[in-house]
Every structure is written in structure tokens, then in C-alpha cells.
C-alpha atoms as a PDB file:
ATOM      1  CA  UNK A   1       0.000   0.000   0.000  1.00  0.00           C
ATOM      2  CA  UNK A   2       1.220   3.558  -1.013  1.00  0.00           C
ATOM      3  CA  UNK A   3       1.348   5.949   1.902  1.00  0.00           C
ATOM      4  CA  UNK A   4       2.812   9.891   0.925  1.00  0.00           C
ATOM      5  CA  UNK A   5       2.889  12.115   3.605  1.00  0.00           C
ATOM      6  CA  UNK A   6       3.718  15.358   3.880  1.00  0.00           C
ATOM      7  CA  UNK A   7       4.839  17.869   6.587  1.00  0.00           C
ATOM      8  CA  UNK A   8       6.810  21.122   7.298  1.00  0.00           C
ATOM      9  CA  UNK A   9       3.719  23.491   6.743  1.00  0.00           C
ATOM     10  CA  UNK A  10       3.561  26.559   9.321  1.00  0.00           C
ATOM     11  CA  UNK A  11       2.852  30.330   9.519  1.00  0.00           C
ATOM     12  CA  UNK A  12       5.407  32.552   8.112  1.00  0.00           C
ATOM     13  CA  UNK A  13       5.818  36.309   7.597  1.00  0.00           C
ATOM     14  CA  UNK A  14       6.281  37.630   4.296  1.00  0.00           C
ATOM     15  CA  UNK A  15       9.234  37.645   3.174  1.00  0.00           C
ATOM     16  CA  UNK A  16      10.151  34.070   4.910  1.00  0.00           C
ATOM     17  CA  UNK A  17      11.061  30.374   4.395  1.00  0.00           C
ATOM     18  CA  UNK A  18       9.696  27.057   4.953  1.00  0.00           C
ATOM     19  CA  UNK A  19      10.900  23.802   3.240  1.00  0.00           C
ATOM     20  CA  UNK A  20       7.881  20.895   2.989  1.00  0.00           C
ATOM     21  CA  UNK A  21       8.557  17.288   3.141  1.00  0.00           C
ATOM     22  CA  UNK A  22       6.912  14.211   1.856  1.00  0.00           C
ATOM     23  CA  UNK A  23       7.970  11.238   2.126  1.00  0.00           C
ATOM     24  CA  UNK A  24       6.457   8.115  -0.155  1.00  0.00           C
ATOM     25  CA  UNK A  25       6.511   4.589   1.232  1.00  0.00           C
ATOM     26  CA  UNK A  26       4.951   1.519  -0.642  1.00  0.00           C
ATOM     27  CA  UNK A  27       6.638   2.089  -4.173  1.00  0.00           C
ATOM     28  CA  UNK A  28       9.642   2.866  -6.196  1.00  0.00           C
ATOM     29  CA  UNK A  29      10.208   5.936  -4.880  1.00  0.00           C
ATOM     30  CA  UNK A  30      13.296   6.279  -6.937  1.00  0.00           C
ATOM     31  CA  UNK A  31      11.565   5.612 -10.652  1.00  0.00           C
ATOM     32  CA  UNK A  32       8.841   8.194  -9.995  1.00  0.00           C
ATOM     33  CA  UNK A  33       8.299  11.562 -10.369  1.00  0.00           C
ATOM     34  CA  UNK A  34       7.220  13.943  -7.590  1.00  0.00           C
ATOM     35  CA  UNK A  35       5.228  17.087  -7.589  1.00  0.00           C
ATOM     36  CA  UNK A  36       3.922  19.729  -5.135  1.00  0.00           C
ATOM     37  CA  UNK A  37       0.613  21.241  -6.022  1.00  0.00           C
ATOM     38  CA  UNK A  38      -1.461  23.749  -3.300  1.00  0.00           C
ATOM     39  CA  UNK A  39      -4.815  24.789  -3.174  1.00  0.00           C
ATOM     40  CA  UNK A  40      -6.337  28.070  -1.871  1.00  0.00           C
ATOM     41  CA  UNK A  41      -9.832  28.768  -0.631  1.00  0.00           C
ATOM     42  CA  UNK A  42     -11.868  29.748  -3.352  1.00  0.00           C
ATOM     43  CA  UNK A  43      -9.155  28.613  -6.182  1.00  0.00           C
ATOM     44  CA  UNK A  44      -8.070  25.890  -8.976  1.00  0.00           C
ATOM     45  CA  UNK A  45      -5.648  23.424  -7.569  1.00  0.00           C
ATOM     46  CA  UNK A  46      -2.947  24.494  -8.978  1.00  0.00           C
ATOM     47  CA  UNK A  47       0.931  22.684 -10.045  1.00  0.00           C
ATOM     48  CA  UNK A  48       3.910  23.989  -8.255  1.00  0.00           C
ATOM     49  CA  UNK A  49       6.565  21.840  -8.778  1.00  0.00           C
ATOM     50  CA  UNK A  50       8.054  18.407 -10.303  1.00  0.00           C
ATOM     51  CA  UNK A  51      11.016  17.007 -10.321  1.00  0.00           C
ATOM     52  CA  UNK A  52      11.420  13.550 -12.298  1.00  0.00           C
ATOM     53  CA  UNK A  53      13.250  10.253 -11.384  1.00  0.00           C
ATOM     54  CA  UNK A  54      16.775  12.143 -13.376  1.00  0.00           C
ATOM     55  CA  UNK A  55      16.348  15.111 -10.861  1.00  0.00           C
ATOM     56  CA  UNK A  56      15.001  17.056 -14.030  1.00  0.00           C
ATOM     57  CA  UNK A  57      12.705  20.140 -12.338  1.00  0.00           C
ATOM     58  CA  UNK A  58       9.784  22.108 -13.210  1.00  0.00           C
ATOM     59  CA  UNK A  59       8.522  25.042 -11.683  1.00  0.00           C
ATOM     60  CA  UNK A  60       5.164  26.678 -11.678  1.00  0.00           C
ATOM     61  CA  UNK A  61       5.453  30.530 -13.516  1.00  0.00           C
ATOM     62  CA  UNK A  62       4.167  31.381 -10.505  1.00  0.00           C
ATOM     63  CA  UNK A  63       6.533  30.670  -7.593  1.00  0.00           C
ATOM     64  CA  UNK A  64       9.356  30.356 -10.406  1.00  0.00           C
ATOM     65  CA  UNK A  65      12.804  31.954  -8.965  1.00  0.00           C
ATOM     66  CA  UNK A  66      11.310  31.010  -5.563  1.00  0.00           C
ATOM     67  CA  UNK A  67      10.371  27.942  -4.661  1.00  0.00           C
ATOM     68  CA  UNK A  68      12.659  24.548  -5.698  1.00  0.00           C
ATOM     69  CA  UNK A  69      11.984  20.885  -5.332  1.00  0.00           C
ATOM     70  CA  UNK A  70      14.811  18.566  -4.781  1.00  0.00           C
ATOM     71  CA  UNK A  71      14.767  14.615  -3.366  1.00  0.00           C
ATOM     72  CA  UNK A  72      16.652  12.735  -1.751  1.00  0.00           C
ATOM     73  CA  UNK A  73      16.161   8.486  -2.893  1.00  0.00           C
ATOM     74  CA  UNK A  74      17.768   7.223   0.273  1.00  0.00           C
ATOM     75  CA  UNK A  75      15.029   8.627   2.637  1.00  0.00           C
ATOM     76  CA  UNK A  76      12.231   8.796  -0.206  1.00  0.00           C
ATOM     77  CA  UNK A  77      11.238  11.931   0.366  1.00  0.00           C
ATOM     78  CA  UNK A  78      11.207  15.267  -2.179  1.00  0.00           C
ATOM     79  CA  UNK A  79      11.331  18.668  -0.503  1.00  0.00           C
ATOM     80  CA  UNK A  80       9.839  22.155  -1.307  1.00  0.00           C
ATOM     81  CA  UNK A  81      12.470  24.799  -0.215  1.00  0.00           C
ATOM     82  CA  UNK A  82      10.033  27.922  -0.414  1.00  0.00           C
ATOM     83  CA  UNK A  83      11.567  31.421  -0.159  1.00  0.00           C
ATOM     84  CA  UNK A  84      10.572  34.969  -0.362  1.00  0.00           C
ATOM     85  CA  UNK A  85       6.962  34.064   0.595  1.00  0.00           C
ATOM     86  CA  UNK A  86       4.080  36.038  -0.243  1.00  0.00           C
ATOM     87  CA  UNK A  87       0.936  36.362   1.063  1.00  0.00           C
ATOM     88  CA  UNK A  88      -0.856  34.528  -2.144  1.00  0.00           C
ATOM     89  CA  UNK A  89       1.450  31.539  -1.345  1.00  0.00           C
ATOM     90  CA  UNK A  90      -0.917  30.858   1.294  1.00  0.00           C
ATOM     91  CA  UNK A  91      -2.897  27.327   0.535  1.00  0.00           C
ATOM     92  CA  UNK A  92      -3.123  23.920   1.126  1.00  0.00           C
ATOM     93  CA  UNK A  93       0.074  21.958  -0.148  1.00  0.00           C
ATOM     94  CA  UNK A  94       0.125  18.467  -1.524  1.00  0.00           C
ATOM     95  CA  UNK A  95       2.283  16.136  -2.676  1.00  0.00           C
ATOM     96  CA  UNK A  96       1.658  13.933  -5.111  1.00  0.00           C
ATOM     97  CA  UNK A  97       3.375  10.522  -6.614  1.00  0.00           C
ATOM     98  CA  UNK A  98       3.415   9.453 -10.291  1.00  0.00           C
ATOM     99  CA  UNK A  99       3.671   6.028 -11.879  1.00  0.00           C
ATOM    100  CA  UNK A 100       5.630   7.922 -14.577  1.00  0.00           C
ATOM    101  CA  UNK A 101       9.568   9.129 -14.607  1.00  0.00           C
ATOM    102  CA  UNK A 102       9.314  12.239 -16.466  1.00  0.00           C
ATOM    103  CA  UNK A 103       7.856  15.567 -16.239  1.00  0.00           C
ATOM    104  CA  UNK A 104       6.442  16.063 -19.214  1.00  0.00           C
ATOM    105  CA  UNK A 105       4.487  19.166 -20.613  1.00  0.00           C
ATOM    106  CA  UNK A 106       1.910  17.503 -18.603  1.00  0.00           C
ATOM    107  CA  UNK A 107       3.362  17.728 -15.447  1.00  0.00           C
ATOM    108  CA  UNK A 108       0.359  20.077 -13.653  1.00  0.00           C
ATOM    109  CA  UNK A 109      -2.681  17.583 -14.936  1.00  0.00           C
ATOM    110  CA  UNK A 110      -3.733  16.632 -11.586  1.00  0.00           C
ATOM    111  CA  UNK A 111      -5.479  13.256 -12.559  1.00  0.00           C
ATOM    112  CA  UNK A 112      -1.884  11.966 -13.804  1.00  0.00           C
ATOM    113  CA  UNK A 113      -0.927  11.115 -10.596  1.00  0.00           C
ATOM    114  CA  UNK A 114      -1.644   8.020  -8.705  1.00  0.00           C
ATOM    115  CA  UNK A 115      -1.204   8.782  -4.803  1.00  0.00           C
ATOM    116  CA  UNK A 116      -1.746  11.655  -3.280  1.00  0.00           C
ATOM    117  CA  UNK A 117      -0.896  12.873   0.536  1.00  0.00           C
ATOM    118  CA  UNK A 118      -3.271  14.923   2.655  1.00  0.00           C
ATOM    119  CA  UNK A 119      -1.590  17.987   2.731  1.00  0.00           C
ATOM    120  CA  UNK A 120      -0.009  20.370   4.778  1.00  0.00           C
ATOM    121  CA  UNK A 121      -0.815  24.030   5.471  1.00  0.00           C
ATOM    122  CA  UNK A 122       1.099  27.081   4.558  1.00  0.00           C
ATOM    123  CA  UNK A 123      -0.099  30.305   5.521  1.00  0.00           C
ATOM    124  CA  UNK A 124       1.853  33.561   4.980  1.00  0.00           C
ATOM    125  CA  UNK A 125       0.538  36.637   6.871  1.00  0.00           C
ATOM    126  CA  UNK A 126       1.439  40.454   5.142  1.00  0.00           C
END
């Protein structure tokens, strides 16, 4: 059974950090690609990040410059290093686990992915 689980959400002021963790049990952690999408009240989930089983990233245009994924195989677990937060970062963050290697053009279709964690809050007061 797949288990991803995320953690490292918190309240930050603008202008701060937080790195996320998930970690993925149950599955070839190191064949698949990870991604981070968030959700805010009121708004489409949206993509934030992949990184695929050759460490190749993608970032959203949105936190681009920002935010960047990276993952470590020997603990199974990708991380969100999140700087220069802004107030409209605040959401709902997920991680996500694909049966796929490669972050395609695709990467942001939410219904690619197989397992999904519950989430972890971020909000970031102005």
C-alpha cells in the first residue's frame, strides 16, 4: 500500500522560508516523479513543482525563482524549499506521486498522478 505524507507546513511572515517534506513509502520511490501542487480557498488546484526520477525540475510561472523541489532516494522523500513568501502563497500543499519518470508538458494535470498525501498548510501573513 502507497502511503505519501507530507509535513513542514507553518505560519510565516512575508518575506520568509519554509521547506515541505513528503515522504512516499509503498513504491519505487526512486523511478517516480514527484510534484507539489497547493490549493487556496476559493481557487483551482494548482501545479507547483516536479522534479522527475533524473532530478530534471519544473517550476510553476508562478513561484518560479522562488520555490525549488529537490529529493533525496535514500530517505524517499522530495522537498519544497520555499523562499521569499508572499501572502498569495498561502494554501493547502500536496504532494503527489506518479507512476511515470518524467515531467512532461503535462506535469500540472492533476489526474496523472496516482497517490496523493493529505496535505499540509502554509499560511503567509502580510
Amino acid at each position: 500500500q502507497v502511503q505519501v505524507e507530507e509535513s513542514g507546513g507553518g505560519l510565516v511572515q512575508a518575506g520568509g522560508s519554509l521547506e515541505l517534506s513528503c515522504t512516499a513509502s509503498g513504491m519505487r520511490f526512486e523511478n517516480g516523479a514527484m510534484a507539489w501542487f497547493r490549493q487556496a480557498p476559493g481557487k483551482e488546484h494548482e501545479g507547483v513543482s516536479c522534479i522527475s526520477a533524473t532530478n530534471y525540475t519544473v517550476v510553476g510561472d508562478s513561484v518560479q525563482g522562488r520555490f525549488t523541489i529537490s529529493r533525496d532516494n535514500a530517505k524517499s522523500t522530495v522537498y519544497l524549499r520555499m523562499n521569499s513568501l508572499k501572502p498569495e502563497d498561502t494554501a493547502m500543499y500536496h504532494c503527489a506521486a506518479g507512476r511515470f519518470s518524467v515531467c512532461s508538458i503535462s506535469w500540472a494535470v492533476q489526474t496523472r498522478y496516482s497517490y496523493w498525501g493529505h496535505g499540509t498548510q502554509v499560511t503567509v501573513s502580510s
